[in-house]
PDB file of N, CA and C in Angstrom:
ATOM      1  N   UNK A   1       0.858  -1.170   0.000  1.00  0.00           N
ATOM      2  CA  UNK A   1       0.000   0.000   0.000  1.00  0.00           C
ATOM      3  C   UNK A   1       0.903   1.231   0.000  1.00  0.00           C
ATOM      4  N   UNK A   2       1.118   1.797  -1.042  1.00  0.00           N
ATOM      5  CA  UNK A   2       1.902   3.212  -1.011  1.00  0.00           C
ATOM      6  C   UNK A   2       1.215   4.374  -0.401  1.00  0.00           C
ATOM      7  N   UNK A   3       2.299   4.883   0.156  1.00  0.00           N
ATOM      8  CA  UNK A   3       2.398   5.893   1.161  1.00  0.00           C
ATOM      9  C   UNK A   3       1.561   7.183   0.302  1.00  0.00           C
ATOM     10  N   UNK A   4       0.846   8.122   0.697  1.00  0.00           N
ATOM     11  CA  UNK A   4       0.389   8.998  -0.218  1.00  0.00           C
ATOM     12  C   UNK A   4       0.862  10.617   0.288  1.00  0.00           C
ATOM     13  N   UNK A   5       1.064  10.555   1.690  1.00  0.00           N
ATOM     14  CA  UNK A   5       1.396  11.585   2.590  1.00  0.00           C
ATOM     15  C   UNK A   5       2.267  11.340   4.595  1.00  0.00           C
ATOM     16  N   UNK A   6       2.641  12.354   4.580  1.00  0.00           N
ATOM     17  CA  UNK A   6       2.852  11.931   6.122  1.00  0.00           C
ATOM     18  C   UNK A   6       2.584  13.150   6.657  1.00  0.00           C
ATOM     19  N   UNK A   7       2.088  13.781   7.815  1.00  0.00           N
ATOM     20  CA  UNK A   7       1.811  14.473   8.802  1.00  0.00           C
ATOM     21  C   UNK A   7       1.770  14.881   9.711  1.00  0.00           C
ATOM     22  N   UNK A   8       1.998  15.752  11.064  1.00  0.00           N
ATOM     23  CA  UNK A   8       1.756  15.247  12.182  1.00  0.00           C
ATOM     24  C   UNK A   8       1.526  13.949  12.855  1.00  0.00           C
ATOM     25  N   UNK A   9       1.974  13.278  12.273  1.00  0.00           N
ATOM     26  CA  UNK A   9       1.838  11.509  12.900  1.00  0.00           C
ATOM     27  C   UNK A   9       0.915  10.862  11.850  1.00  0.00           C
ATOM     28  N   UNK A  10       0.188  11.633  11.106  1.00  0.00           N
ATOM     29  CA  UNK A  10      -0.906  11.265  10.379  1.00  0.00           C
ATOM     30  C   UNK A  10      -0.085  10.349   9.341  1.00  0.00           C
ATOM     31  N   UNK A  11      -0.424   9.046   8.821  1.00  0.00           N
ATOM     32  CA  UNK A  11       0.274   8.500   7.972  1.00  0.00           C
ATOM     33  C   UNK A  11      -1.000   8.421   6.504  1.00  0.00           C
ATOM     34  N   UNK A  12      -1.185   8.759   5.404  1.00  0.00           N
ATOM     35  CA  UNK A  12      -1.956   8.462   4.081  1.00  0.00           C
ATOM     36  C   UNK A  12      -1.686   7.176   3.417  1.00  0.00           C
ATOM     37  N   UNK A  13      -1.965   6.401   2.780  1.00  0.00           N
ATOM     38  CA  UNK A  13      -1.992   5.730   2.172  1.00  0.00           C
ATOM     39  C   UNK A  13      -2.991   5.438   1.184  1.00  0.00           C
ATOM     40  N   UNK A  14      -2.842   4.599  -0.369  1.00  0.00           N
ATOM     41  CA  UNK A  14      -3.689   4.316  -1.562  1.00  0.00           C
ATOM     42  C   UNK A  14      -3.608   3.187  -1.711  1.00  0.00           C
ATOM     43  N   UNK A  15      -4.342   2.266  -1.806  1.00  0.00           N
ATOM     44  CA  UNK A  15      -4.027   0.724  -2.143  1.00  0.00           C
ATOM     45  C   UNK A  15      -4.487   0.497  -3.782  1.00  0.00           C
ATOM     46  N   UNK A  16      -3.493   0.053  -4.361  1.00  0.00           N
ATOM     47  CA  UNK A  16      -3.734   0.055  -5.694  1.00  0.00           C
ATOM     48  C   UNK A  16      -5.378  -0.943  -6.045  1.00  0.00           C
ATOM     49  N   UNK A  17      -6.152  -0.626  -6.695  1.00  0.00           N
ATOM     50  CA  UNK A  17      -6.857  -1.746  -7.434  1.00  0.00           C
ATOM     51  C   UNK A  17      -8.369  -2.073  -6.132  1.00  0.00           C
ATOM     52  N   UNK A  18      -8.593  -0.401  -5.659  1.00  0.00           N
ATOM     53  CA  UNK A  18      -9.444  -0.376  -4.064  1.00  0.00           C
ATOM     54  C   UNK A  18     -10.635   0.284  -4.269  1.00  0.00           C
ATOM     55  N   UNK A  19     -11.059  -0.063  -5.431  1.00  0.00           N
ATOM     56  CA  UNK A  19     -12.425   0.254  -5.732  1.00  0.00           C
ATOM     57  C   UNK A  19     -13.796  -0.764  -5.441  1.00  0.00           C
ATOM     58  N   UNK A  20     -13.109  -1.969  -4.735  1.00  0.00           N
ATOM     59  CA  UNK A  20     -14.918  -2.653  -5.128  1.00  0.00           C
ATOM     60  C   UNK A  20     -15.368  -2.688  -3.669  1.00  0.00           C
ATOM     61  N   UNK A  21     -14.735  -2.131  -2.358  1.00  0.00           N
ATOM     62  CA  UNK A  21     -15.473  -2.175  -1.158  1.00  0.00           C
ATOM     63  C   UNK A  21     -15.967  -1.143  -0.674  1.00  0.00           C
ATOM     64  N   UNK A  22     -15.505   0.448  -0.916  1.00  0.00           N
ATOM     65  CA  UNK A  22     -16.383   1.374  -0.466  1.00  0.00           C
ATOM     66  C   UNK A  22     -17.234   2.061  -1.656  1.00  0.00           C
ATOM     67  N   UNK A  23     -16.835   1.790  -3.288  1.00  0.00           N
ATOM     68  CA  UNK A  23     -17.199   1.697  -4.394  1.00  0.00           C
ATOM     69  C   UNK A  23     -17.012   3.445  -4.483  1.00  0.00           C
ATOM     70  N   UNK A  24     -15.948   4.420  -3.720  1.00  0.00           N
ATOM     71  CA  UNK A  24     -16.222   5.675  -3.563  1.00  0.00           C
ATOM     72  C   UNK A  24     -14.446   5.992  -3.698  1.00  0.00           C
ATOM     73  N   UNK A  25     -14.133   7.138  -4.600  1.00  0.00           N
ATOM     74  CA  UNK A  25     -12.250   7.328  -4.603  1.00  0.00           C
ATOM     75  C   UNK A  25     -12.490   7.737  -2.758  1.00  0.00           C
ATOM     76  N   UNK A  26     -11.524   7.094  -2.299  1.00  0.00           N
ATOM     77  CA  UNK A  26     -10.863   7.066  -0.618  1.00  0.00           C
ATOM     78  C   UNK A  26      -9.513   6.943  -0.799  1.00  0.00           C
ATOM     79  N   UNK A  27      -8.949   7.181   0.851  1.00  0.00           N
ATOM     80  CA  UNK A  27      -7.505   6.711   0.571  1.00  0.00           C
ATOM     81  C   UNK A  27      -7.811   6.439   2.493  1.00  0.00           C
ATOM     82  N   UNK A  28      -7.100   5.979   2.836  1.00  0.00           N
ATOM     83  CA  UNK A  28      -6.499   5.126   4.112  1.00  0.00           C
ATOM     84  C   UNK A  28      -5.604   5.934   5.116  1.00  0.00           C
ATOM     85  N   UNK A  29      -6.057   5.839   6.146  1.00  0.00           N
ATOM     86  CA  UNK A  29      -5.506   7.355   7.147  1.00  0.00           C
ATOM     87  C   UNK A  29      -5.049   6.119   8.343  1.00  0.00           C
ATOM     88  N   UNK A  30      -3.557   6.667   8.851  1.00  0.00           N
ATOM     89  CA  UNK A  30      -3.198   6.121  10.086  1.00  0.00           C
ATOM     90  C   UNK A  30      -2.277   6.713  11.295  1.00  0.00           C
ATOM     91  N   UNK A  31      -3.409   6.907  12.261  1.00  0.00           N
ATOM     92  CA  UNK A  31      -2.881   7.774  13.155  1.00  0.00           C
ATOM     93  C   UNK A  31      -2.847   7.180  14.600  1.00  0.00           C
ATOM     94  N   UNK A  32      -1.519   6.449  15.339  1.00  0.00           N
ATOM     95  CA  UNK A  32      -1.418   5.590  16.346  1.00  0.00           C
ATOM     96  C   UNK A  32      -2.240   4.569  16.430  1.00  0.00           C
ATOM     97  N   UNK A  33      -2.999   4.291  16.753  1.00  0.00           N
ATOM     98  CA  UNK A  33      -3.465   2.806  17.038  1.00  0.00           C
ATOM     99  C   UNK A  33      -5.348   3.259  16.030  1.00  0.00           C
ATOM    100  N   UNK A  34      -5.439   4.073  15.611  1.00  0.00           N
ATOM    101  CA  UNK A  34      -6.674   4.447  14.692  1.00  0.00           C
ATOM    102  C   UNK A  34      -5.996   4.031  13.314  1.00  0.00           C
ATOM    103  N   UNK A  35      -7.579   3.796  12.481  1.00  0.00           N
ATOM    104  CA  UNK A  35      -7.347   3.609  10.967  1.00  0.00           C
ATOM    105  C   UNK A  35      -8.852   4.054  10.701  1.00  0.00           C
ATOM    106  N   UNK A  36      -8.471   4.267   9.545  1.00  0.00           N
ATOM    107  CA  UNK A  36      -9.780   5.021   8.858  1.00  0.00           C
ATOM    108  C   UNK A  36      -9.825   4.786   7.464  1.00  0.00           C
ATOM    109  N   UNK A  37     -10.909   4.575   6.663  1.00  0.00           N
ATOM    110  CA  UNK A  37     -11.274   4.651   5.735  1.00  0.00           C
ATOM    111  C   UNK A  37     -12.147   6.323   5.069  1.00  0.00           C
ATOM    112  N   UNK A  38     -11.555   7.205   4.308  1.00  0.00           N
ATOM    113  CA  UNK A  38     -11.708   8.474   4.216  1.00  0.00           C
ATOM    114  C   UNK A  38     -11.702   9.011   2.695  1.00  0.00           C
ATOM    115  N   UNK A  39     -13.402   8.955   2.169  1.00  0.00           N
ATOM    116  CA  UNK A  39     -13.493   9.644   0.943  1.00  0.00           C
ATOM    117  C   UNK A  39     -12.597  10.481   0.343  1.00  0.00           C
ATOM    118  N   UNK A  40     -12.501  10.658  -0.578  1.00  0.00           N
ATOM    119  CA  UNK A  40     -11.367  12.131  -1.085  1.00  0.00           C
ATOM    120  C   UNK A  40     -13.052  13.278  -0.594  1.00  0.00           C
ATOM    121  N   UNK A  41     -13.722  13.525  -0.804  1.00  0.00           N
ATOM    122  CA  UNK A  41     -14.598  14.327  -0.189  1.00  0.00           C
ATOM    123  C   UNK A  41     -14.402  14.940   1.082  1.00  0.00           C
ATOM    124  N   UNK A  42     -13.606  13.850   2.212  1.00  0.00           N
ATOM    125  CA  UNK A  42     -13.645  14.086   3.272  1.00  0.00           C
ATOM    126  C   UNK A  42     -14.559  13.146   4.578  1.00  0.00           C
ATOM    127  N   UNK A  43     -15.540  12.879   3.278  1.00  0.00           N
ATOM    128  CA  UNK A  43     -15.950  11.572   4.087  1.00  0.00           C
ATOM    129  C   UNK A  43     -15.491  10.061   4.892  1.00  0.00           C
ATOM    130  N   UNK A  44     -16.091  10.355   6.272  1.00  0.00           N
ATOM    131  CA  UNK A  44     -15.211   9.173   7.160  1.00  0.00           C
ATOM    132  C   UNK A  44     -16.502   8.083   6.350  1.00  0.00           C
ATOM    133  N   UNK A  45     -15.501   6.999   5.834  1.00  0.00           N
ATOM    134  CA  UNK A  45     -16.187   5.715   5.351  1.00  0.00           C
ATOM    135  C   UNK A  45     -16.167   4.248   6.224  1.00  0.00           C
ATOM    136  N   UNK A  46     -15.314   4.303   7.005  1.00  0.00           N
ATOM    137  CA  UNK A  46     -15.128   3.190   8.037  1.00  0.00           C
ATOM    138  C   UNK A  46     -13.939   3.557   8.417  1.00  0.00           C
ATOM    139  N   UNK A  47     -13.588   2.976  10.087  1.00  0.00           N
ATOM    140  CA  UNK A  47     -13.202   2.946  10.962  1.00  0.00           C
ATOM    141  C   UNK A  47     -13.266   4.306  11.882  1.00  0.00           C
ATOM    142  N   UNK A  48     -12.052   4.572  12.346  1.00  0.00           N
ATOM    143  CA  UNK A  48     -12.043   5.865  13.312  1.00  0.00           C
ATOM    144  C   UNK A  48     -11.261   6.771  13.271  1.00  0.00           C
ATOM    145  N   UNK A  49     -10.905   8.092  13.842  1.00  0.00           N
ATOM    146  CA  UNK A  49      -9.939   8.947  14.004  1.00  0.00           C
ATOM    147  C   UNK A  49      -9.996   9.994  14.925  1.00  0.00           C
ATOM    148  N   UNK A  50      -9.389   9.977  15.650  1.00  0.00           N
ATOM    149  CA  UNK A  50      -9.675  11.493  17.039  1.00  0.00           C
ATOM    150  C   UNK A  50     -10.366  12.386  16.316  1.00  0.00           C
ATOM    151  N   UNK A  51     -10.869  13.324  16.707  1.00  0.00           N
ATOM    152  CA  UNK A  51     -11.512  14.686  16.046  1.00  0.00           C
ATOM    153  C   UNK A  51     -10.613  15.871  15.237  1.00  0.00           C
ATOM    154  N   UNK A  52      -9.641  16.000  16.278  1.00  0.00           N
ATOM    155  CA  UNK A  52      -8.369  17.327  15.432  1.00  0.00           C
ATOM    156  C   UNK A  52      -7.611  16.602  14.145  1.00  0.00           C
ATOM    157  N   UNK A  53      -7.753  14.887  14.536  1.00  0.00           N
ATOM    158  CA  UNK A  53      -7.253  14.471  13.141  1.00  0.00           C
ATOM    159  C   UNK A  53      -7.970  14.276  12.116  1.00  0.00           C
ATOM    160  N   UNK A  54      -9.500  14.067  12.364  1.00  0.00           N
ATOM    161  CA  UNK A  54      -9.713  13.968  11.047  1.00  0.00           C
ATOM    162  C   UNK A  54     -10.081  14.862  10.388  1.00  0.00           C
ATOM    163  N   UNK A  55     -10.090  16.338  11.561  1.00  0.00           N
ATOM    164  CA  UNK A  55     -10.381  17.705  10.613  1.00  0.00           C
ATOM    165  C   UNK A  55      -8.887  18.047   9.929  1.00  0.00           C
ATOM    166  N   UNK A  56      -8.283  17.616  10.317  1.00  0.00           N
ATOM    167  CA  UNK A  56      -6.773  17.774   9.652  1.00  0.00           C
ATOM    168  C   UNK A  56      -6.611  16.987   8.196  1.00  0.00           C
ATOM    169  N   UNK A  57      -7.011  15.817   8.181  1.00  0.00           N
ATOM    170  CA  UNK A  57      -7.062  14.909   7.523  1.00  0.00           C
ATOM    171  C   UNK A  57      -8.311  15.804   6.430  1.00  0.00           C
ATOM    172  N   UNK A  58      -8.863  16.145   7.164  1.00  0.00           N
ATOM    173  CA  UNK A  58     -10.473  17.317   6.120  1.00  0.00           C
ATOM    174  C   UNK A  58      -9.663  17.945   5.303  1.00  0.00           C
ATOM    175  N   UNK A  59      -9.046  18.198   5.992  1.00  0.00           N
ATOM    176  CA  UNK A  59      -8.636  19.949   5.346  1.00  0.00           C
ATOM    177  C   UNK A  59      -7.199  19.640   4.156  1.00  0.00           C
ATOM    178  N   UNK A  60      -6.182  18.496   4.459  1.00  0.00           N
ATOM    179  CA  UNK A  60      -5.732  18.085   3.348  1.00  0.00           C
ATOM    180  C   UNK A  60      -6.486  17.804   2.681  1.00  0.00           C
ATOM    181  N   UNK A  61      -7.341  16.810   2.090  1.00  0.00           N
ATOM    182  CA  UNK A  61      -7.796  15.897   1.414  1.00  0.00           C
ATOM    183  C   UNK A  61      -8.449  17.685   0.424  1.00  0.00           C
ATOM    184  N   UNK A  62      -9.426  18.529   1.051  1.00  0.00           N
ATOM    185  CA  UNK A  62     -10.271  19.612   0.436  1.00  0.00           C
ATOM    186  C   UNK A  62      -8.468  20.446  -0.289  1.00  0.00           C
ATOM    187  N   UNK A  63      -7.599  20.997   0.049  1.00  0.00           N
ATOM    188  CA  UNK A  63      -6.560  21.420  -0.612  1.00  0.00           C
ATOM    189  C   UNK A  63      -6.057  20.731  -1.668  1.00  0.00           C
ATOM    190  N   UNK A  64      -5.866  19.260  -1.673  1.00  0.00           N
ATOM    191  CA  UNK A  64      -5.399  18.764  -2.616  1.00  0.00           C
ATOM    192  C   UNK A  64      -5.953  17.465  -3.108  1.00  0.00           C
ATOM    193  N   UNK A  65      -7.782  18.268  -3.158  1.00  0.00           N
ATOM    194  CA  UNK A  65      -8.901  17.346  -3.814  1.00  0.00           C
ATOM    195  C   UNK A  65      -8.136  16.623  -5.504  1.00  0.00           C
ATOM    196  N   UNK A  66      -7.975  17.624  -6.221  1.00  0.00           N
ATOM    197  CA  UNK A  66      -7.233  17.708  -7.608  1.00  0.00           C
ATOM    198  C   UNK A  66      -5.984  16.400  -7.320  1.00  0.00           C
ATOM    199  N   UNK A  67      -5.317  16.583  -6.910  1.00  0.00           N
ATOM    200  CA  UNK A  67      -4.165  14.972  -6.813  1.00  0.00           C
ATOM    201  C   UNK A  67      -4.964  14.412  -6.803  1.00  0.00           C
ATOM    202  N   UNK A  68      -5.455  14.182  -5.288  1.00  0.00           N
ATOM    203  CA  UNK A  68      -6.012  12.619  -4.830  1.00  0.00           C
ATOM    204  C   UNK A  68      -6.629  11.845  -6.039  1.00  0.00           C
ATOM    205  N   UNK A  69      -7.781  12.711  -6.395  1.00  0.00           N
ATOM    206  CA  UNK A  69      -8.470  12.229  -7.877  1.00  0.00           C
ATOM    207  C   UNK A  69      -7.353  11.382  -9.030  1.00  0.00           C
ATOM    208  N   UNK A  70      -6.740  12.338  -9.259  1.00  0.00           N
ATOM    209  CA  UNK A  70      -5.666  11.437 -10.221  1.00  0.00           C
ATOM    210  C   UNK A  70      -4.758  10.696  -9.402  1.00  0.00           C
ATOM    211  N   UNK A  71      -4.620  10.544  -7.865  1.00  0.00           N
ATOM    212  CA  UNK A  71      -3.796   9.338  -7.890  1.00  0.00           C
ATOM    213  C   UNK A  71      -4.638   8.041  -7.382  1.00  0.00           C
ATOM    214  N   UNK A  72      -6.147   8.523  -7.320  1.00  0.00           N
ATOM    215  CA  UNK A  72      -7.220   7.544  -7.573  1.00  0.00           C
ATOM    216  C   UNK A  72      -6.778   6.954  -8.920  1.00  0.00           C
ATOM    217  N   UNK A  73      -7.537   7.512  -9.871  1.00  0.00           N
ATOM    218  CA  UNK A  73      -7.707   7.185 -11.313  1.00  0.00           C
ATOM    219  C   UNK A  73      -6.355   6.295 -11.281  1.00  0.00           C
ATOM    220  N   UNK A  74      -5.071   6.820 -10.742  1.00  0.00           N
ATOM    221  CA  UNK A  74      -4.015   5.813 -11.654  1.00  0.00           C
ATOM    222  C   UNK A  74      -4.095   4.003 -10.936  1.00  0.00           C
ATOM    223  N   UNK A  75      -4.729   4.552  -9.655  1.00  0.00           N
ATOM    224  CA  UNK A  75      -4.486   3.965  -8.387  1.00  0.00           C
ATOM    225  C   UNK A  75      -5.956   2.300  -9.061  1.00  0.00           C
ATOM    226  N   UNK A  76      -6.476   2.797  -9.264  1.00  0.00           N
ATOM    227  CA  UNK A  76      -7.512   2.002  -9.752  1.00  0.00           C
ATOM    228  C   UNK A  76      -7.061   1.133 -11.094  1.00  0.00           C
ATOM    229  N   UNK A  77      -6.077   1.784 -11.878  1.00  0.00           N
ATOM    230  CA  UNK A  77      -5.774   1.124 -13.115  1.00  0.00           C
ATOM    231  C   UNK A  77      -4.561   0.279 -12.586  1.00  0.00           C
ATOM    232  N   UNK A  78      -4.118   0.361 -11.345  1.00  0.00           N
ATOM    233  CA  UNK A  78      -2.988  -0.326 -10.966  1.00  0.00           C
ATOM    234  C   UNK A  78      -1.453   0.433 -11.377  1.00  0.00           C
ATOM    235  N   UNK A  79      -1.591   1.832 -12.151  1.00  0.00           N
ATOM    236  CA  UNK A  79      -0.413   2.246 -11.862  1.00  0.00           C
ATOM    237  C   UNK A  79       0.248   2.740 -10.694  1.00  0.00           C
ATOM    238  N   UNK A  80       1.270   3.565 -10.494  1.00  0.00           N
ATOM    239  CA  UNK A  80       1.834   3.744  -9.734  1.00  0.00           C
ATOM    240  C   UNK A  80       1.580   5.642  -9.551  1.00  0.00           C
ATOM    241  N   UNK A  81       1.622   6.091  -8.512  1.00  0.00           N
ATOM    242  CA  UNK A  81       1.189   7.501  -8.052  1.00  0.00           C
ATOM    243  C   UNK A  81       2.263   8.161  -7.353  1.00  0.00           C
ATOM    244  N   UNK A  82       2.052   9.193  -7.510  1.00  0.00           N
ATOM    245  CA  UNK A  82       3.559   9.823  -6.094  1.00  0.00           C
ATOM    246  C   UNK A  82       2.938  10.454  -5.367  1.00  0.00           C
ATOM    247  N   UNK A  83       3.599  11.224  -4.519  1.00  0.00           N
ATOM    248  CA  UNK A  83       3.378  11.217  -3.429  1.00  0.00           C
ATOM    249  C   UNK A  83       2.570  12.560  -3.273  1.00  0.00           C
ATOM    250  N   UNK A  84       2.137  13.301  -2.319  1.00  0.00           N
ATOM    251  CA  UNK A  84       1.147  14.861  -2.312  1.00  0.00           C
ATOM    252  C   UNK A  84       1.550  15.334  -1.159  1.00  0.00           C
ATOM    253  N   UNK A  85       1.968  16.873  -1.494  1.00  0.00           N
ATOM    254  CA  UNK A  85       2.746  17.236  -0.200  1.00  0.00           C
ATOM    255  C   UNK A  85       1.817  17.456   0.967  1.00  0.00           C
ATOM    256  N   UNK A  86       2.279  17.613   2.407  1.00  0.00           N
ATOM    257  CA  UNK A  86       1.793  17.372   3.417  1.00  0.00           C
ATOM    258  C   UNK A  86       1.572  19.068   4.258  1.00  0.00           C
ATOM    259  N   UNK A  87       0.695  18.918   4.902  1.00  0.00           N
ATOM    260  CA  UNK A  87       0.117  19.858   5.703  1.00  0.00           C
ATOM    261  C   UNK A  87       1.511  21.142   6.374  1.00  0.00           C
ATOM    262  N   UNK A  88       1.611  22.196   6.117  1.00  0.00           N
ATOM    263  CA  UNK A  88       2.530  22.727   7.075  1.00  0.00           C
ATOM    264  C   UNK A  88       2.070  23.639   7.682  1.00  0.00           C
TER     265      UNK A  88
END
């Protein structure tokens, strides 16, 4: 599962070929012993995340709506994506 970002502890991730269980572009949030499943919208789709993180996690995902999308799209065809810079 490639790395998509790192953060304040916040770790991103894309799993190539991760379209048939939330059927929605997401990417994978990991912050200490939490995991989350997290629309590019911003939407929490499954699991959990403290509150300051997942408005953090909000507020990337809304800045750099435009990547995520295309490293969906490549992410779904099984190519390979780089990386999206991180919160400062």
């Amino acid at each position: 599962m490639p790395e998509l970002c790192r953060f304040y502890n916040i770790v991103i991730k894309m799993i190539y070929n991760d379209n048939s269980q939330h059927h929605k572009p997401h990417f994978h949030v990991y912050y200490a012993e939490y995991e989350a499943s997290v629309g590019i919208d911003g939407e929490l789709l499954a699991g959990q995340l403290p509150v300051k993180q997942y408005k953090l996690v909000q507020a990337w995902a809304a800045i750099h709506e435009d990547e995520l999308y295309q490293a969906w799209n490549k992410a779904v065809q099984g190519v390979p994506f780089g990386k999206i810079e991180p919160l400062r």
